[in-house]
Structure formats: C-alpha cells, structure tokens
C-alpha atoms as a PDB file:
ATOM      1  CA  UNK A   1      -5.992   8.809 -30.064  1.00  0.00           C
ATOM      2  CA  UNK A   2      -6.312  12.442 -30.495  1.00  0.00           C
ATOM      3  CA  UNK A   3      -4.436  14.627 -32.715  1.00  0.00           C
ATOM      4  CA  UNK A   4      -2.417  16.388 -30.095  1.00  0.00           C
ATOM      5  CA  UNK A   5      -0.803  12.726 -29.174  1.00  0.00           C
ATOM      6  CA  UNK A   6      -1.083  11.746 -32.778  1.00  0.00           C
ATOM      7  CA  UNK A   7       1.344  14.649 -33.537  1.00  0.00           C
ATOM      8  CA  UNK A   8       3.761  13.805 -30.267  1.00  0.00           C
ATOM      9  CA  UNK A   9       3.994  10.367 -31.321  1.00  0.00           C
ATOM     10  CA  UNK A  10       4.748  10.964 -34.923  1.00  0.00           C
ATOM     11  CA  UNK A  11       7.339  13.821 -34.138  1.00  0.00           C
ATOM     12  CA  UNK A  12       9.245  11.398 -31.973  1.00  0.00           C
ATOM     13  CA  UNK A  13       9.026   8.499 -34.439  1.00  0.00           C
ATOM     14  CA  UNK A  14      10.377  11.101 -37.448  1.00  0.00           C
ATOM     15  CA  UNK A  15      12.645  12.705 -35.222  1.00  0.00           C
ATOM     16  CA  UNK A  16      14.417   9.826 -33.557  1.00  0.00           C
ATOM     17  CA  UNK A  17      14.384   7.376 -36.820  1.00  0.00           C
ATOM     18  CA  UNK A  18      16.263  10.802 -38.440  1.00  0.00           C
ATOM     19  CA  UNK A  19      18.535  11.704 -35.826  1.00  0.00           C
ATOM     20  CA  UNK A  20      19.410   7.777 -35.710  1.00  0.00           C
ATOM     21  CA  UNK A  21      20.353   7.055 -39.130  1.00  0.00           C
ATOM     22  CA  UNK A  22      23.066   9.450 -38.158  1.00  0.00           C
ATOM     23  CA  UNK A  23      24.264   8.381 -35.060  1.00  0.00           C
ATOM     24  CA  UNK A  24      24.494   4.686 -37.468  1.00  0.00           C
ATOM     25  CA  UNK A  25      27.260   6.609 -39.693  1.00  0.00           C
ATOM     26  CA  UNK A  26      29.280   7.680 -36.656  1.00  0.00           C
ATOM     27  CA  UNK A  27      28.582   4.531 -33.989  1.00  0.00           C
ATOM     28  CA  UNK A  28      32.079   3.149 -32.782  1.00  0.00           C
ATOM     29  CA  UNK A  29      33.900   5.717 -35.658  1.00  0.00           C
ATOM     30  CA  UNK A  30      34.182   8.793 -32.998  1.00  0.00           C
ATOM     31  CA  UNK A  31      36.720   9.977 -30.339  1.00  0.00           C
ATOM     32  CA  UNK A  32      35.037  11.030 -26.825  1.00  0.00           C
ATOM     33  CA  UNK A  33      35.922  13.625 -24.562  1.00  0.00           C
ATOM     34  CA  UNK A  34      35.163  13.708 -21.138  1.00  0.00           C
ATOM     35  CA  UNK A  35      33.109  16.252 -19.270  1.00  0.00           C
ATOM     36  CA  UNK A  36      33.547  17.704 -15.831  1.00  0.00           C
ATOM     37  CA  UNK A  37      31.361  14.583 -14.293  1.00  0.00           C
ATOM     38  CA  UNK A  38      33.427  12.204 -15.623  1.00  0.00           C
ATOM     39  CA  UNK A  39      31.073  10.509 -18.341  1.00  0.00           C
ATOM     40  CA  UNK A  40      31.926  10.812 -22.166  1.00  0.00           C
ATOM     41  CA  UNK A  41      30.420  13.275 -25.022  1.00  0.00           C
ATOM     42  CA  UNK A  42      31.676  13.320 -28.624  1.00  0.00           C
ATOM     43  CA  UNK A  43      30.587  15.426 -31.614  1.00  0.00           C
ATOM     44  CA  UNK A  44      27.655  12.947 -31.985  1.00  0.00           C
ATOM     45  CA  UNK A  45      25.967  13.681 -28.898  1.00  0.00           C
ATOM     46  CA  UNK A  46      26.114  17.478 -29.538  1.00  0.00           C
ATOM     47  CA  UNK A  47      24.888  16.943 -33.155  1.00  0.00           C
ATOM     48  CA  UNK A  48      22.022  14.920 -31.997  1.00  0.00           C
ATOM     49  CA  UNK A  49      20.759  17.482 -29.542  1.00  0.00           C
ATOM     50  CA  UNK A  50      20.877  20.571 -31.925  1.00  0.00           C
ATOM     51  CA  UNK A  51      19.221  18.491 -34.194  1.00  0.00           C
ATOM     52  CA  UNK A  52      16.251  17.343 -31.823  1.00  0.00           C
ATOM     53  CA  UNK A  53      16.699  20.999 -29.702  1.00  0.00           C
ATOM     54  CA  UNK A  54      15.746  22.910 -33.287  1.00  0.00           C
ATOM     55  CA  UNK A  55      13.242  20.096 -34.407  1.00  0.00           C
ATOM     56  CA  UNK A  56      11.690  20.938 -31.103  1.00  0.00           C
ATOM     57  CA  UNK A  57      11.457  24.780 -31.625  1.00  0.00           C
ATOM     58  CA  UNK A  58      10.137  24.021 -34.854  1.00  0.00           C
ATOM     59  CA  UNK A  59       7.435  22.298 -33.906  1.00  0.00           C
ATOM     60  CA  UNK A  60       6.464  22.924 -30.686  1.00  0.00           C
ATOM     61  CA  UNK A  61       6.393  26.641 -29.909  1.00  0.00           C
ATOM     62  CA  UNK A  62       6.057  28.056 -26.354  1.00  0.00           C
ATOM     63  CA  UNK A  63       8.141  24.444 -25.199  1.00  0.00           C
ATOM     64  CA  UNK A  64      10.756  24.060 -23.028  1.00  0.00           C
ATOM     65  CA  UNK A  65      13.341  22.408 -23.550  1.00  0.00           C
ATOM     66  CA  UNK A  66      15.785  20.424 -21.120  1.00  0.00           C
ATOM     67  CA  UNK A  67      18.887  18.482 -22.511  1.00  0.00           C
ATOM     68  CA  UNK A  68      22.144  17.014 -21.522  1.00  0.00           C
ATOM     69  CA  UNK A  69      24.041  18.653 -23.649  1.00  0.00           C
ATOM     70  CA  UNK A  70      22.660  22.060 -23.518  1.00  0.00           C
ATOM     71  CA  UNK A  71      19.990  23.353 -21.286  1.00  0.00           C
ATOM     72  CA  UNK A  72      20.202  21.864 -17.680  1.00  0.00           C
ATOM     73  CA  UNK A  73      17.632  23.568 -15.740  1.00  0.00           C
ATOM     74  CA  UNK A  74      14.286  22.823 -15.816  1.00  0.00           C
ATOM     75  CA  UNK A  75      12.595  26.438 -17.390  1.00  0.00           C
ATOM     76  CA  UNK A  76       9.210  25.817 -15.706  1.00  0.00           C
ATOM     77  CA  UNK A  77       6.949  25.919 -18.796  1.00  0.00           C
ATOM     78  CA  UNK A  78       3.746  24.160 -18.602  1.00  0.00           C
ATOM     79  CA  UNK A  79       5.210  21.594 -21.574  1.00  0.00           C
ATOM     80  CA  UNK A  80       8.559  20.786 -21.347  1.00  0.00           C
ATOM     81  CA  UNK A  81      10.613  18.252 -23.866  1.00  0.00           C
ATOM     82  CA  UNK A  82      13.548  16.857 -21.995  1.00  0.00           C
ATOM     83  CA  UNK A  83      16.292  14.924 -24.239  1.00  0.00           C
ATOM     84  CA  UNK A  84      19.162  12.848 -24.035  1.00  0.00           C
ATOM     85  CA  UNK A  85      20.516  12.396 -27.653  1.00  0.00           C
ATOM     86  CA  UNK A  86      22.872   9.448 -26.738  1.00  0.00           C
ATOM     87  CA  UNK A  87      22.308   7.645 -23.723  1.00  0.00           C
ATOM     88  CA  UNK A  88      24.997   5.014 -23.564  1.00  0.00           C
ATOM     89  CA  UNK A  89      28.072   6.939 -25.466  1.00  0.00           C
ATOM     90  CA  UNK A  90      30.519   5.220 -24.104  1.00  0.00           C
ATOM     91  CA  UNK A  91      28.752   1.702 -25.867  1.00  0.00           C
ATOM     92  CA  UNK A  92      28.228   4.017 -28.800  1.00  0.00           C
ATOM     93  CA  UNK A  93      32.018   5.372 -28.960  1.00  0.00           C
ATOM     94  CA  UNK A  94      33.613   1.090 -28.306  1.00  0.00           C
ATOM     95  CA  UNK A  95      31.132   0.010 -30.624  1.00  0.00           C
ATOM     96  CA  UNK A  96      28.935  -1.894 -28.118  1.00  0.00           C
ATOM     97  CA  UNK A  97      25.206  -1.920 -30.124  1.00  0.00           C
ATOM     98  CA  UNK A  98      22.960  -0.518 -27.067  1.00  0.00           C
ATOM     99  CA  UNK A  99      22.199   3.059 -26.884  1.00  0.00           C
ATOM    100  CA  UNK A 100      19.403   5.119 -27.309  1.00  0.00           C
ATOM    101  CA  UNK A 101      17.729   8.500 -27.852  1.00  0.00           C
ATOM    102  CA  UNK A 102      15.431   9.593 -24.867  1.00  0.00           C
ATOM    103  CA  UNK A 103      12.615  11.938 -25.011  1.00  0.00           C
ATOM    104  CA  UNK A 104      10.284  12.564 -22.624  1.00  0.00           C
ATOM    105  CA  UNK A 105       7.383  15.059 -22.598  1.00  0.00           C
ATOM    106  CA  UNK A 106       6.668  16.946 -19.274  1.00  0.00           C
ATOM    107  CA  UNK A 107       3.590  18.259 -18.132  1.00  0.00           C
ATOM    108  CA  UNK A 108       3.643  20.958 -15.295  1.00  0.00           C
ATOM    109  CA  UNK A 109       7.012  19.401 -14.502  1.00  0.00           C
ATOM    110  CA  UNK A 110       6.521  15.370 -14.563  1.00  0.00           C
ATOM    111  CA  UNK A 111       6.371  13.111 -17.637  1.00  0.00           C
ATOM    112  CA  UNK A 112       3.154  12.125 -19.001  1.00  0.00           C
ATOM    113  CA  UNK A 113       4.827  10.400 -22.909  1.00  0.00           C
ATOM    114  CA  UNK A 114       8.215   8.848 -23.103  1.00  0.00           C
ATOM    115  CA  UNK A 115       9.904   7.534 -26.432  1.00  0.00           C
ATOM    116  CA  UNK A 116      13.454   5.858 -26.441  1.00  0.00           C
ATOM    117  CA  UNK A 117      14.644   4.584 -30.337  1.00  0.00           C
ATOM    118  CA  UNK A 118      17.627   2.586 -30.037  1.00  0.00           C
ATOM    119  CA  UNK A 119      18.746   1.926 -33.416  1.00  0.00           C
ATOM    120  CA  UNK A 120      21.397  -0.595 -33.937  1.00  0.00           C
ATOM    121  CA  UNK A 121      18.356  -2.923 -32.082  1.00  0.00           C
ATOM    122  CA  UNK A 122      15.630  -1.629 -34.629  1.00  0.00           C
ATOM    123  CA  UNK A 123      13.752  -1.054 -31.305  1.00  0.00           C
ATOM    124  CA  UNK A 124      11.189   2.040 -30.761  1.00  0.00           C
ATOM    125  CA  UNK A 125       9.651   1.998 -27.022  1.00  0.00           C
ATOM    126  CA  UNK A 126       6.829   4.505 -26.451  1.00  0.00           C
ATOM    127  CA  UNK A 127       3.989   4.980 -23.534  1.00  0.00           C
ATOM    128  CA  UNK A 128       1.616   7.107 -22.138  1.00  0.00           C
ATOM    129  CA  UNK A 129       1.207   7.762 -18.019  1.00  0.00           C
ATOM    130  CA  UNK A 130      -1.309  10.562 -17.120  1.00  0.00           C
ATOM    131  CA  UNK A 131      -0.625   9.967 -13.313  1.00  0.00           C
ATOM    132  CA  UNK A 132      -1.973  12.676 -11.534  1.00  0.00           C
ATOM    133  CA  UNK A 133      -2.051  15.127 -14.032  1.00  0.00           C
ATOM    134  CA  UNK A 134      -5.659  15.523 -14.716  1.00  0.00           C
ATOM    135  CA  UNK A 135      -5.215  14.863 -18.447  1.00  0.00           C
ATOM    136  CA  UNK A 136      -6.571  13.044 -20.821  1.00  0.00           C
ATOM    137  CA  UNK A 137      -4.434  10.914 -22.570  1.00  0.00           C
ATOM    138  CA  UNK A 138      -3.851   7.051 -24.320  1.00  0.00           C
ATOM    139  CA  UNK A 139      -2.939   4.655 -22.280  1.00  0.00           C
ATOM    140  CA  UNK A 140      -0.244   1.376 -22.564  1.00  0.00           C
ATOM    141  CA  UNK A 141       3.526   0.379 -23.572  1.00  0.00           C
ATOM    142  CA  UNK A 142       4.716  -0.203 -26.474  1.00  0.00           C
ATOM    143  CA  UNK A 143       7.706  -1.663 -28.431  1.00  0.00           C
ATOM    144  CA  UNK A 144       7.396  -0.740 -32.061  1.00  0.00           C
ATOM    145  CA  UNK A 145       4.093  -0.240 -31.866  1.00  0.00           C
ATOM    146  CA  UNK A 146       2.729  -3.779 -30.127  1.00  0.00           C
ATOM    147  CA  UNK A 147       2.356  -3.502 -26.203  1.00  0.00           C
ATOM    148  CA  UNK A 148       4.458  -4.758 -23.799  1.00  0.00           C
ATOM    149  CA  UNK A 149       4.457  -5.379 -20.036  1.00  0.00           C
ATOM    150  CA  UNK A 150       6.290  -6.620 -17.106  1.00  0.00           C
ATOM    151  CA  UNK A 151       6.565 -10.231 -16.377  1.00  0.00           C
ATOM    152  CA  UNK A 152       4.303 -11.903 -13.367  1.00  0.00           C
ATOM    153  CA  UNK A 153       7.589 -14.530 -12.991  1.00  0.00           C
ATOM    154  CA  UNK A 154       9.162 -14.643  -9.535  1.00  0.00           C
ATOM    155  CA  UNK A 155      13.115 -14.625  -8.912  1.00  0.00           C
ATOM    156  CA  UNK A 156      15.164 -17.423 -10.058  1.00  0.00           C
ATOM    157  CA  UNK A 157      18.448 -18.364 -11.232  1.00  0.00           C
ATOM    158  CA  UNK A 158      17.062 -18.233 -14.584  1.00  0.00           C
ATOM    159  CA  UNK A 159      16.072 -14.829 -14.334  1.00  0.00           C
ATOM    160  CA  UNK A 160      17.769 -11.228 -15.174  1.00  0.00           C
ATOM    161  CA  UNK A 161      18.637  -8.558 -12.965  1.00  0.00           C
ATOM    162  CA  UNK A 162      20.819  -5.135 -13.990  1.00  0.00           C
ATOM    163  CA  UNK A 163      22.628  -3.400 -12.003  1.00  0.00           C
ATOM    164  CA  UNK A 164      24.778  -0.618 -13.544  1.00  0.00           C
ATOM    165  CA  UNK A 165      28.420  -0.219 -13.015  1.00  0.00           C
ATOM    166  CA  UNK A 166      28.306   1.998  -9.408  1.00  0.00           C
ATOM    167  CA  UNK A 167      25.846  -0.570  -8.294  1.00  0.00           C
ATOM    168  CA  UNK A 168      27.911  -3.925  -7.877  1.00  0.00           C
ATOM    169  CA  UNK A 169      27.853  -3.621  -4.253  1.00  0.00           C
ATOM    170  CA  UNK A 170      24.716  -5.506  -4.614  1.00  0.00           C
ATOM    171  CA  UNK A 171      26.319  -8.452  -5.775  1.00  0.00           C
ATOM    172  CA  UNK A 172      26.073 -10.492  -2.599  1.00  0.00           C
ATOM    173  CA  UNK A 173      25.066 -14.150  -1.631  1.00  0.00           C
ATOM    174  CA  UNK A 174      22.226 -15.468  -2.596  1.00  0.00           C
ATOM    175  CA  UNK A 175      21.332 -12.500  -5.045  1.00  0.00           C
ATOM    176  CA  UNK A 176      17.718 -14.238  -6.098  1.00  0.00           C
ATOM    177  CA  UNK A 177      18.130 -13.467 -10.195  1.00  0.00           C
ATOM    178  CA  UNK A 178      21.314 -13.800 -12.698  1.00  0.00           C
ATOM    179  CA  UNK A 179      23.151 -10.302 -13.031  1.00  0.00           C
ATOM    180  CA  UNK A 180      23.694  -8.152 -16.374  1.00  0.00           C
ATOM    181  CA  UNK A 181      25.283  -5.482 -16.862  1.00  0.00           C
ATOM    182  CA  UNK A 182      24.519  -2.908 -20.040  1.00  0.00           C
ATOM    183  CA  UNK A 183      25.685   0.412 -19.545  1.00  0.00           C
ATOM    184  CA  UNK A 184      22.645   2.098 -20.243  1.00  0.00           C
ATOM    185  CA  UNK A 185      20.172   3.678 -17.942  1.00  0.00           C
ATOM    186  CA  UNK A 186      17.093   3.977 -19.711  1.00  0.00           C
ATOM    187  CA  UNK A 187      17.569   0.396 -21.873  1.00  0.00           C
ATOM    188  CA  UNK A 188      18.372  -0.858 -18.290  1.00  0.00           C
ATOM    189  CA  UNK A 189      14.746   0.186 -17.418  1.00  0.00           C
ATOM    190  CA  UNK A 190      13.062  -1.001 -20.559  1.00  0.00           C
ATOM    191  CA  UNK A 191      14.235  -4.179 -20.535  1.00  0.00           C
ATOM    192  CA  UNK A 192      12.209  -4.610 -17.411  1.00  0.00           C
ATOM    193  CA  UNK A 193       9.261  -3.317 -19.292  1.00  0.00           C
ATOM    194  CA  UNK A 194       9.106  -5.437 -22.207  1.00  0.00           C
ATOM    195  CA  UNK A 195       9.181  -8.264 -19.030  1.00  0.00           C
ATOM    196  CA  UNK A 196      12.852  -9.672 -20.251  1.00  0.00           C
ATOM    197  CA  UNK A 197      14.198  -8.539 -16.564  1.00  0.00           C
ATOM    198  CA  UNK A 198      12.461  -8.140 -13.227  1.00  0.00           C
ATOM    199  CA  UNK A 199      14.572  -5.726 -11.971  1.00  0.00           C
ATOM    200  CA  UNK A 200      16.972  -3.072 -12.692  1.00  0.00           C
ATOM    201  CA  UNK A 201      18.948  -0.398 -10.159  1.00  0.00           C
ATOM    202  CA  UNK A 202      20.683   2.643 -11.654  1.00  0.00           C
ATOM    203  CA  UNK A 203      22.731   4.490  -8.697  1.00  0.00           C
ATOM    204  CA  UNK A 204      23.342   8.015 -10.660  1.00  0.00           C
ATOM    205  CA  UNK A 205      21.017   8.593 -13.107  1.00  0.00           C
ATOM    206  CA  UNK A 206      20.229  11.933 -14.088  1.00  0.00           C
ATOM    207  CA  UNK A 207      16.252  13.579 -15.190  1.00  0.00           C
ATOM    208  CA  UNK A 208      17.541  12.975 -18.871  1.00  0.00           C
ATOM    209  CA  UNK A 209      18.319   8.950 -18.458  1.00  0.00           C
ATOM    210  CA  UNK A 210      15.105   8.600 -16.783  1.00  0.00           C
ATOM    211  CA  UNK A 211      12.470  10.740 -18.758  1.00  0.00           C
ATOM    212  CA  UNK A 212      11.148   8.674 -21.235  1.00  0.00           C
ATOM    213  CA  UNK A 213      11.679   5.516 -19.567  1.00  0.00           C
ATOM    214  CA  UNK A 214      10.063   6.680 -16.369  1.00  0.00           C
ATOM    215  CA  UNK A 215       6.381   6.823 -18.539  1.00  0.00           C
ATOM    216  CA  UNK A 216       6.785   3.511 -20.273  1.00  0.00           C
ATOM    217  CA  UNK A 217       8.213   1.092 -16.950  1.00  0.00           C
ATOM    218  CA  UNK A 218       4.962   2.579 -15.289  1.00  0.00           C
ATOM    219  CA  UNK A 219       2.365   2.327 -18.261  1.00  0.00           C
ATOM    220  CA  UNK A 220       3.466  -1.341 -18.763  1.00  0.00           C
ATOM    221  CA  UNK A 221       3.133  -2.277 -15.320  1.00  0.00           C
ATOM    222  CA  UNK A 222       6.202  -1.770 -13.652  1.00  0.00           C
ATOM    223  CA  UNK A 223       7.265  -0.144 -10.052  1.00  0.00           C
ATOM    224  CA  UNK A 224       9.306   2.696 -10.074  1.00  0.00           C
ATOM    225  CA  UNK A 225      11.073   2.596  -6.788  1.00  0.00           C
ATOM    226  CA  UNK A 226      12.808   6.343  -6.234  1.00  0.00           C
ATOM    227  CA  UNK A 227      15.859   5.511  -3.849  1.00  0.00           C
ATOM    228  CA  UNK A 228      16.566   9.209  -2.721  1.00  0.00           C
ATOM    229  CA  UNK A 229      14.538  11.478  -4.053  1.00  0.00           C
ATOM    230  CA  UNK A 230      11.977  11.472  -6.136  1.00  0.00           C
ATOM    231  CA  UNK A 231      12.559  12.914  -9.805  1.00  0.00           C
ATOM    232  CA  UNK A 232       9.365  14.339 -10.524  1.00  0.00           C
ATOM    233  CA  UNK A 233       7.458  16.955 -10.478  1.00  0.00           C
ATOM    234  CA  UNK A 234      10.977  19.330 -11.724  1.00  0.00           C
ATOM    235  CA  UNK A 235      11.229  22.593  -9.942  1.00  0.00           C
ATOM    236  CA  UNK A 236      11.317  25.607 -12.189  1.00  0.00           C
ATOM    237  CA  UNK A 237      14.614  27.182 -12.811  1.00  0.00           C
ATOM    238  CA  UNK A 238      16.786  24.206 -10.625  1.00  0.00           C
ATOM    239  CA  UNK A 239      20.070  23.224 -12.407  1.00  0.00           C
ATOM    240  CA  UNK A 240      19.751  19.307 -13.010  1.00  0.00           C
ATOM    241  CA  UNK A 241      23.115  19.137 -14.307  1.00  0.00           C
ATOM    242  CA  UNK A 242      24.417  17.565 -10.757  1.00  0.00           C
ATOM    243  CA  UNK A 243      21.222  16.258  -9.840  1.00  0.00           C
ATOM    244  CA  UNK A 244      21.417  11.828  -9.849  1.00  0.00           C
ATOM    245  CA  UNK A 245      18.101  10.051  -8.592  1.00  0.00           C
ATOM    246  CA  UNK A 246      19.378   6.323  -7.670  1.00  0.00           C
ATOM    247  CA  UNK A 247      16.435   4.175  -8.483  1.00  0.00           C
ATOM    248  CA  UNK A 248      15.278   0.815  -8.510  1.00  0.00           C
ATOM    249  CA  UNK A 249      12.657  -0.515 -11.286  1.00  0.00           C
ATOM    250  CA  UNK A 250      11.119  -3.985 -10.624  1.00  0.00           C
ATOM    251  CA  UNK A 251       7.981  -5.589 -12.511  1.00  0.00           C
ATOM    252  CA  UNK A 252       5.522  -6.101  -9.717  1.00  0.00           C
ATOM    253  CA  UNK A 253       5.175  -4.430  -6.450  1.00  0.00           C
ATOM    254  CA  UNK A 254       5.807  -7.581  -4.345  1.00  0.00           C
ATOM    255  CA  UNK A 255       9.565  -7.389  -5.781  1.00  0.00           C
ATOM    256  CA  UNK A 256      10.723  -4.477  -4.250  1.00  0.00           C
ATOM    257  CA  UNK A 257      11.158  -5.922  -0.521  1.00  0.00           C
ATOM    258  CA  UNK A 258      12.867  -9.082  -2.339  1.00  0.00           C
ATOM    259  CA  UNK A 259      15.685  -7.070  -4.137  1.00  0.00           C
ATOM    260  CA  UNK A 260      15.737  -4.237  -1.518  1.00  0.00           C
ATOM    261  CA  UNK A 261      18.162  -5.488   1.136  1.00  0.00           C
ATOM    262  CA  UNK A 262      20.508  -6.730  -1.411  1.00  0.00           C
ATOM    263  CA  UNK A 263      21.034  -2.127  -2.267  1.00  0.00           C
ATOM    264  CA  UNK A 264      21.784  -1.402   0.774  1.00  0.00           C
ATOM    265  CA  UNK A 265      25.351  -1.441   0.558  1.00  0.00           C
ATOM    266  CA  UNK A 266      25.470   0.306  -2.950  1.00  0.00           C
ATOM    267  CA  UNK A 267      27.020   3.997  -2.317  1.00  0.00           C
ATOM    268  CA  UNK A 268      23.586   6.549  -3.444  1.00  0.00           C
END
C-alpha cells in the first residue's frame, strides 16, 4: 500500500477512534432535537462533525467536504470527504449500542475508500473499490484490519435479513430469511459484508448513510442494488440534503431476484 492510502487509512483510524471516545462520554446522556426531516441531532452530532470537518481541512487541503450536519451539496472537487458523525442518533440518544461514524472518500464524485468505526462494538470496517475510476488503489474489506466478505449461504429460516423501519411493507408470507431490525443504515449494510446477513433494504437513505459503506459491501463481495436512483457519481453543486436513494444490499448477485418481489410494496 502506498503512502497516499497509508495516510487515508491512518487519518480515519486516528480520527474516528478520537472523535469516538467522545461520542462514549455522551452515548444515551444527551437530549435530541429534531430537524426539519424529521430525524434527530443533538450537540454530539454537531461536535463530531466540526471535529472531523477541521481534522479534514487540516489535513487534506484543496478537499471538499460534504456532511450532514453542515455542508449538503456536493462542491465538485476532484477529492471530496463526505461524513456522517453519528449515524444511528436516535440508538445513540436511548442508549441502544449501534451507531457509527461514516466517512467516505470521493473521487471525481463516487467513493473509491469507505471507513465506518462504531465504538460501543470495538468495530472498525474499512475497504477499497476503484470501480471505474482509473486509479490505482488496494483492494479488499476489512473489519479491524482482517478481511471480510459476504456469505455464499442461500435463504433460510435461519438466516438474517434487515429491513429498516419505512421498509416493513416487506414483511409478507413466506419472506425466505428471519427479519432484524437496527436502526442504522450503514451498520445495516455492513452486517451483510462481514457475511452475518444476506440482505439488507434501506428505503431513505441519504449520500452520507451510504458513503463509506457503499466501498466496503462492494470490495467484500456484495451487490449493491440502487432502487431509484443511483447515488454515485454526485453532481457538482446539487443540494443532497433532500436527496434519499432506497437501496437494497444482498451478498451474491443471484439474491437480488429472490428478495426483490418481497420490496415492491415498500413506499420509495
């Protein structure tokens, strides 16, 4: 590995583990407001991303930066950061232990590194997808540091789905997997990359939820199924703060038509 992705990788290790320790002090301890879209921010959140928003600046000049909690359209630099600092705060404000920090690094507009820390689970996912970008980069998933990938299984009763809380429509007869539910868009996604689910649909997530997680389903082997529109490349100078991209995330390609017809009654 190259210094360039040397010095990504160890930025979003320091940054995250820092920023994290943190969030620790405050998780379950802080009130939530809620914003115009309905979901929840507290002091935490806006903490988080001034912290990673000025690590960023630090570090990285010449960088865009898209976030959340600040800066909502994409700014059309050739490297862009984009953040969520607390994905799950509604988990993180009732105490629930699954959240995470998101970063993802664009290139030209589409992710190309992802890195997601949740820290109450001591868990630090990280990958690499060059896709079409012409670069040069390393390749694989990994979940502090040893790589993962999807599972080969096929649907049983003794296997996980998750579907997130706009998405229960799907819950029909016959539904081929057991259901779970865990309030987090990206962790939804990664759980299907580290192969503990097959499947996973998020009806509203916005670019932030899906950043980092978009690079490491795909580098460990997963299918990332856009429902609507597809997320990536980002146009220069859209608002994303309105923007959702419904999206289904299965571990093999021959799972999509299997879980499929059960989303077609879920509202995108």
């Amino acid at each position: 590995m190259n210094d360039f992705w040397t010095t990504i990788l160890d930025f979003a290790q320091t940054t995250t583990t820092r920023v994290g320790k943190q969030l620790m002090q405050d998780f379950g301890q802080v009130q939530a407001d809620q914003k115009a879209d309905g979901s929840l921010v507290t002091q935490a959140d806006k903490w988080a991303d001034q912290e990673i928003r000025d690590a960023i600046a630090s570090n990285f000049s010449g960088y865009g930066i898209l976030s959340e909690e600040s800066d909502q359209s994409f700014p059309g630099t050739e490297w862009c950061w984009v953040i969520d600092p607390l994905d799950g705060t509604t988990n993180f404000t009732r105490g629930i232990p699954i959240w995470t920090i998101s970063l993802g690094l664009l290139y030209r507009g589409t992710p190309i590194f992802g890195y997601v820390y949740a820290p109450t689970l001591n868990q630090a996912f990280h990958g690499y997808w060059a896709g079409s970008s012409g670069l040069v980069t390393p390749t694989g998933a990994f979940l502090n540091h040893h790589p993962i990938h999807t599972s080969s299984d096929s649907p049983s009763n003794n296997h996980f789905f998750n579907l997130c809380s706009r998405s229960t429509a799907a819950i029909k007869n016959g539904f081929p997997c057991k259901i779970r539910m865990l309030g987090v868009a990206s962790y939804n996604f990664l759980t299907v990359a580290t192969g503990a689910t097959l499947g996973g649909i998020e009806a509203t997530p916005k670019v932030w939820d899906i950043a980092g997680a978009w690079v490491i389903v795909q580098a460990a082997g997963g299918v990332w199924s856009s429902l609507k529109s597809e997320p990536f490349p980002l146009s220069p100078g859209e608002d994303y703060s309105d923007r959702s991209f419904p999206t289904l995330v299965v571990s093999r390609p021959e799972l999509v038509p299997v879980f499929q017809p059960f989303l077609e009654s879920v509202k995108i």
